[in-house]
Protein backbone atom coordinates (compact mmCIF):
# COMPACT_ATOMS: atom_id res chain seq x y z
CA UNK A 1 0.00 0.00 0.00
CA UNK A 2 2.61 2.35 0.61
CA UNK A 3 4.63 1.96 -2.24
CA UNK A 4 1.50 3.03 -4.29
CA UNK A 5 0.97 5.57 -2.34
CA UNK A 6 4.92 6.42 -2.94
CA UNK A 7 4.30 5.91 -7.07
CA UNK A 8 1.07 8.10 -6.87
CA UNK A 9 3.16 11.00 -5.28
CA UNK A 10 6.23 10.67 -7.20
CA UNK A 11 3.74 10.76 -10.38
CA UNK A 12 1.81 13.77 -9.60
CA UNK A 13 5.68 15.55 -8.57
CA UNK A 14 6.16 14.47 -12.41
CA UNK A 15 3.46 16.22 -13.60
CA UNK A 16 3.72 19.01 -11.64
CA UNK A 17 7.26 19.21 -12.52
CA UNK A 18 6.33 18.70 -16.68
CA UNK A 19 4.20 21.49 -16.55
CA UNK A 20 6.39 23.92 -14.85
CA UNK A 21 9.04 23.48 -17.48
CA UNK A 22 6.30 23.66 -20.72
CA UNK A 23 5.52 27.00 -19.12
CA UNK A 24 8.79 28.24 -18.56
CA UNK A 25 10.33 26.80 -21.83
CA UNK A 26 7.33 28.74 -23.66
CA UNK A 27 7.94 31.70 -21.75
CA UNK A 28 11.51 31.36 -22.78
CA UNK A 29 10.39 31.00 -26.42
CA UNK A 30 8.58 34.26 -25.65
CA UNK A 31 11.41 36.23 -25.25
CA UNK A 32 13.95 35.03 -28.03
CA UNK A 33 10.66 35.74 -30.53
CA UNK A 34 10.30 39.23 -28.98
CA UNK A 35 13.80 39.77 -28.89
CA UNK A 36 14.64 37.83 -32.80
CA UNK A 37 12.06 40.25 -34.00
CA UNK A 38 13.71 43.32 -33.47
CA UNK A 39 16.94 42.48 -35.34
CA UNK A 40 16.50 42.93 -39.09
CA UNK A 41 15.55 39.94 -40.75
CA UNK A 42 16.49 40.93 -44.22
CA UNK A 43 19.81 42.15 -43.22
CA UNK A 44 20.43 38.98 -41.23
CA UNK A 45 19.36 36.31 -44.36
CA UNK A 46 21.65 38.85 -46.28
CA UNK A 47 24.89 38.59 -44.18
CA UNK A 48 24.54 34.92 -44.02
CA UNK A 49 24.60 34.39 -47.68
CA UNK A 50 26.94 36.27 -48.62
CA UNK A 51 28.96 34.71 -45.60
CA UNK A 52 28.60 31.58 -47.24
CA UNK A 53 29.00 32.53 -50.80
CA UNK A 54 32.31 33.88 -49.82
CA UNK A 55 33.29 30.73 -47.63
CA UNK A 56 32.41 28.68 -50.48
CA UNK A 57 34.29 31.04 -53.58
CA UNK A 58 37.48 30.52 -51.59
CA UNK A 59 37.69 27.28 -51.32
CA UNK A 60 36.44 27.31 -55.19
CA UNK A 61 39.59 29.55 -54.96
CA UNK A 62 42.17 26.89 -53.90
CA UNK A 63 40.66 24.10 -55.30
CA UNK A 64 41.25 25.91 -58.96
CA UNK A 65 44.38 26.80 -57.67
CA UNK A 66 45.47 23.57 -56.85
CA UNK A 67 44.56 21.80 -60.08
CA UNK A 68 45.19 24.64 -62.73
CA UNK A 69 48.90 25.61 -60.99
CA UNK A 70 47.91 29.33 -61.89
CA UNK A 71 48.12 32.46 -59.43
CA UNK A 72 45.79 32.73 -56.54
CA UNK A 73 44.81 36.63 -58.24
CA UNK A 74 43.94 34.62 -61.20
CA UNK A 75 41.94 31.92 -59.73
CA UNK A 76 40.03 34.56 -57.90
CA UNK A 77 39.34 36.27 -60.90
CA UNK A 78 37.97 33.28 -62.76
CA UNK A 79 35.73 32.37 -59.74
CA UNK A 80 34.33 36.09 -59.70
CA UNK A 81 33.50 36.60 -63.54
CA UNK A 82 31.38 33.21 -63.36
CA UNK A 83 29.55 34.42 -60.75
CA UNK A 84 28.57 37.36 -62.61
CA UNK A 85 28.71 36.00 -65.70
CA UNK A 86 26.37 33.18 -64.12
CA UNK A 87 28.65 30.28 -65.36
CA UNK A 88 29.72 26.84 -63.87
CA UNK A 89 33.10 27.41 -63.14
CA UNK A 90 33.50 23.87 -63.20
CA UNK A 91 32.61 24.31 -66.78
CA UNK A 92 35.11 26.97 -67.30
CA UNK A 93 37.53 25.27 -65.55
CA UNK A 94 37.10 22.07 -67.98
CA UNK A 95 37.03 24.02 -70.66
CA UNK A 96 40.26 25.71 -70.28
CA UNK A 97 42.00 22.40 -69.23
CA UNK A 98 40.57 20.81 -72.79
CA UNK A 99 41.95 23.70 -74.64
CA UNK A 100 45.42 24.74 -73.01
CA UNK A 101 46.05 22.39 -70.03
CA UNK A 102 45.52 25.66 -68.03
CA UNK A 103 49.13 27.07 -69.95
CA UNK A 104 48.67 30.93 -70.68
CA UNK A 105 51.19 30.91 -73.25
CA UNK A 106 49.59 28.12 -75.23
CA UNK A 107 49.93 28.51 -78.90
CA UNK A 108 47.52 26.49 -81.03
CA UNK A 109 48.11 25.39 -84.68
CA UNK A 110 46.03 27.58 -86.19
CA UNK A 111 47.02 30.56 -84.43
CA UNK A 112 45.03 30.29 -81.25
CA UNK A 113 45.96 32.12 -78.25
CA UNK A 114 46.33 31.76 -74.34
CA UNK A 115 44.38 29.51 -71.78
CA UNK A 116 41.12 29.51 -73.91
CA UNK A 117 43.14 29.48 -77.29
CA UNK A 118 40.61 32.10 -78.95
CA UNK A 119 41.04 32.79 -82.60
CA UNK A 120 41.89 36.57 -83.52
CA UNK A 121 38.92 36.78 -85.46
CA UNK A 122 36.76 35.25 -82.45
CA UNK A 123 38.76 37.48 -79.75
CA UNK A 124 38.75 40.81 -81.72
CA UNK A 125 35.27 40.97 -82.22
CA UNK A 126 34.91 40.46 -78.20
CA UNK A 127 36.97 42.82 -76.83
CA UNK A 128 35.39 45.66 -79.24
CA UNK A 129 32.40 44.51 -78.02
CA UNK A 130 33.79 45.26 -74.71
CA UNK A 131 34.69 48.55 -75.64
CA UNK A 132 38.22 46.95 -74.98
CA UNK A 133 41.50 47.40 -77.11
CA UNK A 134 42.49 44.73 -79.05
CA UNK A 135 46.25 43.38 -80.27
CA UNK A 136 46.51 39.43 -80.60
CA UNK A 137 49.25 38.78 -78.57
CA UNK A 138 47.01 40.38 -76.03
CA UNK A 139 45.52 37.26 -75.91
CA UNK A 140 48.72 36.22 -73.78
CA UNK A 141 47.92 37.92 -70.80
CA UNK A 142 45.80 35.08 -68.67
CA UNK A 143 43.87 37.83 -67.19
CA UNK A 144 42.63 39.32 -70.54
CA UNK A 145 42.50 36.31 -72.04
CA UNK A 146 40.13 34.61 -69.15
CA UNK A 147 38.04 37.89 -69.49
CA UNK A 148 36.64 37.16 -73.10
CA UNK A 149 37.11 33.31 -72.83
CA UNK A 150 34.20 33.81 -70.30
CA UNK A 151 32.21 36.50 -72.35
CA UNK A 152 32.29 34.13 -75.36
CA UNK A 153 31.27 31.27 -73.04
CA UNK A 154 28.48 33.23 -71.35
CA UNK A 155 27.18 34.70 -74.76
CA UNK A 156 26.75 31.31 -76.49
CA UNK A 157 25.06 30.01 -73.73
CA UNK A 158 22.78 32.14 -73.59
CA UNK A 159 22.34 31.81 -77.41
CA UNK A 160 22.15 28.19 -77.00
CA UNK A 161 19.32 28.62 -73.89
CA UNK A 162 21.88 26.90 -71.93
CA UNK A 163 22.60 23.45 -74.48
CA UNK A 164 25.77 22.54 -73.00
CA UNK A 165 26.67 20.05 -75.82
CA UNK A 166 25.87 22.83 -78.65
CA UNK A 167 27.57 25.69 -76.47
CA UNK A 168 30.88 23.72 -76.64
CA UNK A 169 30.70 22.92 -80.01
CA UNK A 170 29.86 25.83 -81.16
CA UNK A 171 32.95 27.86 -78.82
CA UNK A 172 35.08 24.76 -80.40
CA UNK A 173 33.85 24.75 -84.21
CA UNK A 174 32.38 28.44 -84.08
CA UNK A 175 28.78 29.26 -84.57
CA UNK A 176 28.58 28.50 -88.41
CA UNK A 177 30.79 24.90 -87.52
CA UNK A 178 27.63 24.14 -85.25
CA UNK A 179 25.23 24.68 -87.69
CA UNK A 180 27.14 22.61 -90.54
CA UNK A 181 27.71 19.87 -87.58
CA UNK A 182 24.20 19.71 -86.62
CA UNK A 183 23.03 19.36 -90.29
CA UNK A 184 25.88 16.91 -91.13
CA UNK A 185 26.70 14.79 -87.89
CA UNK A 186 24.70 14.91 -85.19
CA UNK A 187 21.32 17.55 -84.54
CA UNK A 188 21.72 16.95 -80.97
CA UNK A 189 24.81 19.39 -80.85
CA UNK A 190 27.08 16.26 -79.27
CA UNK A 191 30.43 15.79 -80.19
CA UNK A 192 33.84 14.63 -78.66
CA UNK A 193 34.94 17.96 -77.67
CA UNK A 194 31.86 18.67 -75.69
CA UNK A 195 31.61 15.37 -74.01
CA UNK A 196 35.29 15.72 -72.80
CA UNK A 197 34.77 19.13 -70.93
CA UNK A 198 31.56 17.77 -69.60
CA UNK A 199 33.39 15.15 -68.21
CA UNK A 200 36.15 17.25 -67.28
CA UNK A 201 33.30 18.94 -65.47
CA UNK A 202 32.04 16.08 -63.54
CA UNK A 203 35.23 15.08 -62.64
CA UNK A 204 36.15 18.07 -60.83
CA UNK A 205 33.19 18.53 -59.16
CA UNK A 206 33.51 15.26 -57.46
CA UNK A 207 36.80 15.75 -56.54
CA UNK A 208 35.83 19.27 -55.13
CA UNK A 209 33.03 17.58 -52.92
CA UNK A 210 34.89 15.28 -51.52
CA UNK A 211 37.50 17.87 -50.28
């Protein structure tokens, strides 16, 4: 008898005890809301974006650094004009490795230039369009040379609504070599040079996520 009477006290302490801390906790609760809704929400959301935009740029940073061997300035460079160009820059990144092996003084057989081996006839017509100025061996300087490598890139794929198979054929072949491809070859746009970078692509964005 009394160790029920023992159990029915220590259960009614339990309850008594439950309740006390539901109150308290919600009380609590209470005063974080009141006090979370005087700090400015939009402000706050803002900060921690860009907090981990820029957490996740620099490792974007290294990790270009560490596979391309170029300068850190330069890697930065490349991460910032995707992100306002809107690109992968996985895809740039693949790109460039397909085309020079990330060397800025690559010289192509047909006179292409630099890390994205433009043509002069390609590269002229971007840089006016730039409003830049415009001599070939321009196309030397990595910086410059990254700078319409990415406009050209950007441009087509927004011509191309974002067709990554006939964006890099057409950046490969040029915009007429797409059209004769698609009529001759393949209407899909697919070709070896486009399935390398894209696999370029995937490549380094598994290796990035498992860093």
């Amino acid at each position: 008898m009394k160790g029920k009477k023992y159990l029915t006290l220590l259960a009614a302490i339990c309850i008594f005890s439950y309740f006390m801390m539901v109150n308290s906790g919600a009380s609590t609760l209470d005063e974080n809301k009141h006090t979370y809704d005087k700090i400015p929400q939009e402000e706050t959301i803002k900060t921690n974006i860009y907090d981990y935009r820029d957490l996740y740029e620099k490792a974007l940073i290294d990790f270009t650094k560490e596979i391309s061997g170029l300068e850190y300035d330069l890697c930065k460079f490349l991460v910032v004009e995707c992100r306002e160009n809107h690109l992968d820059p996985f895809l740039v990144l693949s790109l460039i490795k397909r085309e020079s092996d990330f060397n800025p003084k690559a010289v192509g057989a047909g006179g292409e230039l630099g890390l994205g081996q433009l043509m002069e006839n390609t590269a002229r017509v971007i840089a006016e369009n730039l409003g830049y100025a415009y001599e070939h061996e321009m196309l030397l300087d990595p910086e410059f040379n990254l700078k319409l490598t990415i406009t050209q890139l950007s441009y087509l794929k927004n011509l191309y609504e974002d067709d990554l198979h006939k964006v890099l054929t057409a950046y490969n072949r040029g915009q007429q070599g797409l059209r004769n491809y698609l009529k001759t070859y393949n209407e899909r746009g697919i070709s070896d040079y486009s399935s390398k970078v894209l696999q370029y692509a995937t490549d380094f964005k598994e290796e990035f996520r498992k860093r």
